[in-house]
C-alpha atoms as a PDB file:
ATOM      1  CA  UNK A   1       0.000   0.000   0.000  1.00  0.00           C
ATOM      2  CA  UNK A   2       1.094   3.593  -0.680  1.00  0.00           C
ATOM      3  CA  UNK A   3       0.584   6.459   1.633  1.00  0.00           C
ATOM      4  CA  UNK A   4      -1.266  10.117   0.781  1.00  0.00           C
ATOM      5  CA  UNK A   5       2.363  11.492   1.225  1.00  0.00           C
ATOM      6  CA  UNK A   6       4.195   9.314  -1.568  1.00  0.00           C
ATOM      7  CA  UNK A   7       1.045   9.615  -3.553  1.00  0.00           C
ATOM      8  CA  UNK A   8       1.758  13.649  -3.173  1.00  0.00           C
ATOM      9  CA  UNK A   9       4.820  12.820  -4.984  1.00  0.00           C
ATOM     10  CA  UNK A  10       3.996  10.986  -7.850  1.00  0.00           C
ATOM     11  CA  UNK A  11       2.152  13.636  -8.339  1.00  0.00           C
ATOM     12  CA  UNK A  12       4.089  16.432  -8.029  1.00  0.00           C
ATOM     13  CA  UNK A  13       6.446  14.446 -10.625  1.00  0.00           C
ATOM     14  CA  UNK A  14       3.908  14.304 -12.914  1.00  0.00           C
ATOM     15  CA  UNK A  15       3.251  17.932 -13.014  1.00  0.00           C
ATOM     16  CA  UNK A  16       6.774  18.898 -13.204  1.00  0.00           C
ATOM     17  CA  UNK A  17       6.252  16.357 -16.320  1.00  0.00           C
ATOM     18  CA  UNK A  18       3.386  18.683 -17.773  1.00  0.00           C
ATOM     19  CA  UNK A  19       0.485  16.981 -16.935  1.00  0.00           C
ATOM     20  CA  UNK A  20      -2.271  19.630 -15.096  1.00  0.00           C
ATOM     21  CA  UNK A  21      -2.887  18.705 -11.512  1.00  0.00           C
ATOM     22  CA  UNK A  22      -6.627  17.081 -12.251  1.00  0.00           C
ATOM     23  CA  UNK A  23      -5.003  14.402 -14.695  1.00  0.00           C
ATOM     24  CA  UNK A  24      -2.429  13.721 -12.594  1.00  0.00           C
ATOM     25  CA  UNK A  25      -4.175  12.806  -9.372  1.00  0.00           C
ATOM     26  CA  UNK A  26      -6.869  10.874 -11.512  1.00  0.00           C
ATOM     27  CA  UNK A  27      -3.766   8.883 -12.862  1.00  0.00           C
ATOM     28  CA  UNK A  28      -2.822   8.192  -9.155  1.00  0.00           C
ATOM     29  CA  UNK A  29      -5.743   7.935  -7.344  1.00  0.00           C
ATOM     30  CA  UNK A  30      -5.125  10.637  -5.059  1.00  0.00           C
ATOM     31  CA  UNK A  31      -8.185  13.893  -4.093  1.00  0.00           C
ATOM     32  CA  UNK A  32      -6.931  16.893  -5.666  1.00  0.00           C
ATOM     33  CA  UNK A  33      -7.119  18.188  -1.743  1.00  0.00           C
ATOM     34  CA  UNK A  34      -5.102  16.126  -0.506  1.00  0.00           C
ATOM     35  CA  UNK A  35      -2.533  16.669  -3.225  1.00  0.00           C
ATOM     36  CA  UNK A  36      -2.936  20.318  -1.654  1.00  0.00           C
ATOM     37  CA  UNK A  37      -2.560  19.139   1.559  1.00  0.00           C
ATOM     38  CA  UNK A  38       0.504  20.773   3.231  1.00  0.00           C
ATOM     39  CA  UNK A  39       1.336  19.111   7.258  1.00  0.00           C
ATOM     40  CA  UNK A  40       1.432  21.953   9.821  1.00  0.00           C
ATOM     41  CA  UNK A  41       4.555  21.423  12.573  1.00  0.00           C
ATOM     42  CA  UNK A  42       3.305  18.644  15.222  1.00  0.00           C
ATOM     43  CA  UNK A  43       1.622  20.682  17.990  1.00  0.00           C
ATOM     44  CA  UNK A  44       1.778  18.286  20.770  1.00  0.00           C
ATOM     45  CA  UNK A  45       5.898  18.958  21.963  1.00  0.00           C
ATOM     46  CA  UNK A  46       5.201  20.064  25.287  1.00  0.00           C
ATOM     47  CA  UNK A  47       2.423  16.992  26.047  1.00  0.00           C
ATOM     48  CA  UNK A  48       5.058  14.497  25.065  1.00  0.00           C
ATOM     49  CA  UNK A  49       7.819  16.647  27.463  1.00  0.00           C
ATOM     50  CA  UNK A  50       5.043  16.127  30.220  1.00  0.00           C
ATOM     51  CA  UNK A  51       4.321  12.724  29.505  1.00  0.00           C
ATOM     52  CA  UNK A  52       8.096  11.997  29.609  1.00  0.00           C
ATOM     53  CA  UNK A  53       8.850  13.098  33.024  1.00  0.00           C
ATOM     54  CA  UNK A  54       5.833  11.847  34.554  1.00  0.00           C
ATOM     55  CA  UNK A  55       6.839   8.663  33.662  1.00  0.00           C
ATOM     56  CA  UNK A  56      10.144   8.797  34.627  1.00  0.00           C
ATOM     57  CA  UNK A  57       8.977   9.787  37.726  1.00  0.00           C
ATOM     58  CA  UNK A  58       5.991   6.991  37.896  1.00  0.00           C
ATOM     59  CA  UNK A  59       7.667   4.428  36.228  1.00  0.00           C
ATOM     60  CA  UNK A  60       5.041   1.571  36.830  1.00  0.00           C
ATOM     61  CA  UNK A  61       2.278   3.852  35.358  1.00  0.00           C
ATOM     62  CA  UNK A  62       0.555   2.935  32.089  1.00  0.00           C
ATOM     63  CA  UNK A  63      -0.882   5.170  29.553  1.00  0.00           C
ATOM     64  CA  UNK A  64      -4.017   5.176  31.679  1.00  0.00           C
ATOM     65  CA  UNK A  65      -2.827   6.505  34.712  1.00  0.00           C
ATOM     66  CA  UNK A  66      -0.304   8.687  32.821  1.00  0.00           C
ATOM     67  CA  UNK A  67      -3.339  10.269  31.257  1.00  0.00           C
ATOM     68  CA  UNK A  68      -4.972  10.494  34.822  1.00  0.00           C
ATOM     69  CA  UNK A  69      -1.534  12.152  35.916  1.00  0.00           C
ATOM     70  CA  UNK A  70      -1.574  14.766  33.065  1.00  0.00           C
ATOM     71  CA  UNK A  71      -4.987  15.656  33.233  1.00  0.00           C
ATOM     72  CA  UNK A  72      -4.629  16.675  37.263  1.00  0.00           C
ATOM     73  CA  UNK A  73      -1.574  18.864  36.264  1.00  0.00           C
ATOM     74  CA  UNK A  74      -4.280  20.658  33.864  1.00  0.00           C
ATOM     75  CA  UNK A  75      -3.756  19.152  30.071  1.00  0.00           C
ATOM     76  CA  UNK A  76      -6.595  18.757  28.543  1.00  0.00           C
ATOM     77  CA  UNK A  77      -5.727  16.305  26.479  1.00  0.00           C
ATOM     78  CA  UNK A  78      -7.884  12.899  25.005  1.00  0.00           C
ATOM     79  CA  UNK A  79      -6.944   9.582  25.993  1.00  0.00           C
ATOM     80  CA  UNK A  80      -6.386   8.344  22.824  1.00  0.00           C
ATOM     81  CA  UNK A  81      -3.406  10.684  22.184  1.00  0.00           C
ATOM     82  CA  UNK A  82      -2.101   9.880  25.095  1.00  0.00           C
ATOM     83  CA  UNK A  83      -1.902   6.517  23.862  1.00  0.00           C
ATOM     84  CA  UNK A  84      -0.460   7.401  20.851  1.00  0.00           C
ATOM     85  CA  UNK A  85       2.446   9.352  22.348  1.00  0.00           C
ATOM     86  CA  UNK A  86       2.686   6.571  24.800  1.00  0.00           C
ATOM     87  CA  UNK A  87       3.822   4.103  22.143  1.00  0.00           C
ATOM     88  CA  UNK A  88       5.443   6.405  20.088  1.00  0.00           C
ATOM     89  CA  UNK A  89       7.847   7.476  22.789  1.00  0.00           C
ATOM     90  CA  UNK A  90       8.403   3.842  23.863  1.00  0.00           C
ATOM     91  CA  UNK A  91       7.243   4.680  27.451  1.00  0.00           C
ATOM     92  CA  UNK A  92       5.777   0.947  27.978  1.00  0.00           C
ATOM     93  CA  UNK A  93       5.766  -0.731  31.213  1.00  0.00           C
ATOM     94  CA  UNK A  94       8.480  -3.472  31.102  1.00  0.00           C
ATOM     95  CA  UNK A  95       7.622  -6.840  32.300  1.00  0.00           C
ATOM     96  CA  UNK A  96       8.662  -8.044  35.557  1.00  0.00           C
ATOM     97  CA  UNK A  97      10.738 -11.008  35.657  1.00  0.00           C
END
C-alpha cells in the first residue's frame, strides 16, 4: 500500500512532467485536496515533554494513569493521544521477571 504522502509525490512528478494537476491525481488515485494538503509542525511537543517526566517519575504507570496524571496537572488532552504518544515514545511498562 502507498501512503497520501508518496502519492503527493507521484504527483508532483507528474506535473513537473506537464500533466495539469486534475489528470495527474486521476492517474494516481489521489483527491486533488489532498494533493494540496501541506502538514502543519506537530503541535503536541510540550504533552510528550510532560508525559516523559511523569513517567520517569511513575515508572510503573501505564498510559491510563499517565493520562490520569496529566490531566490533574491541567492538560486537557484525550486519551487516545495519550496513547499514541505513549507508544510512540516507547514509554511501555516493562515486564517483571
Amino acid at each position: 500500500m502507498v501512503g497520501p504522502s508518496q502519492k503527493r509525490d507521484a504527483v508532483k512528478v507528474l506535473v513537473d512532467k506537464g500533466l495539469s494537476q486534475r489528470v495527474a491525481c486521476t492517474l494516481v488515485g489521489l483527491c486533488r485536496g489532498t494533493a494540496r494538503y501541506s502538514p502543519g509542525p506537530p503541535t503536541d511537543t510540550p504533552l510528550r515533554e510532560a508525559l516523559k517526566t511523569a513517567a520517569a517519575t511513575h515508572r510503573r504507570f501505564g498510559y491510563r494513569r499517565l493520562h490520569l496524571t496529566v490531566a490533574r496537572d491541567g492538560w486537557v488532552v484525550n486519551h487516545k493521544a495519550v496513547y499514541r504518544i505513549y507508544r510512540e515514545e516507547q514509554l511501555q511498562v516493562r515486564r517483571r521477571r
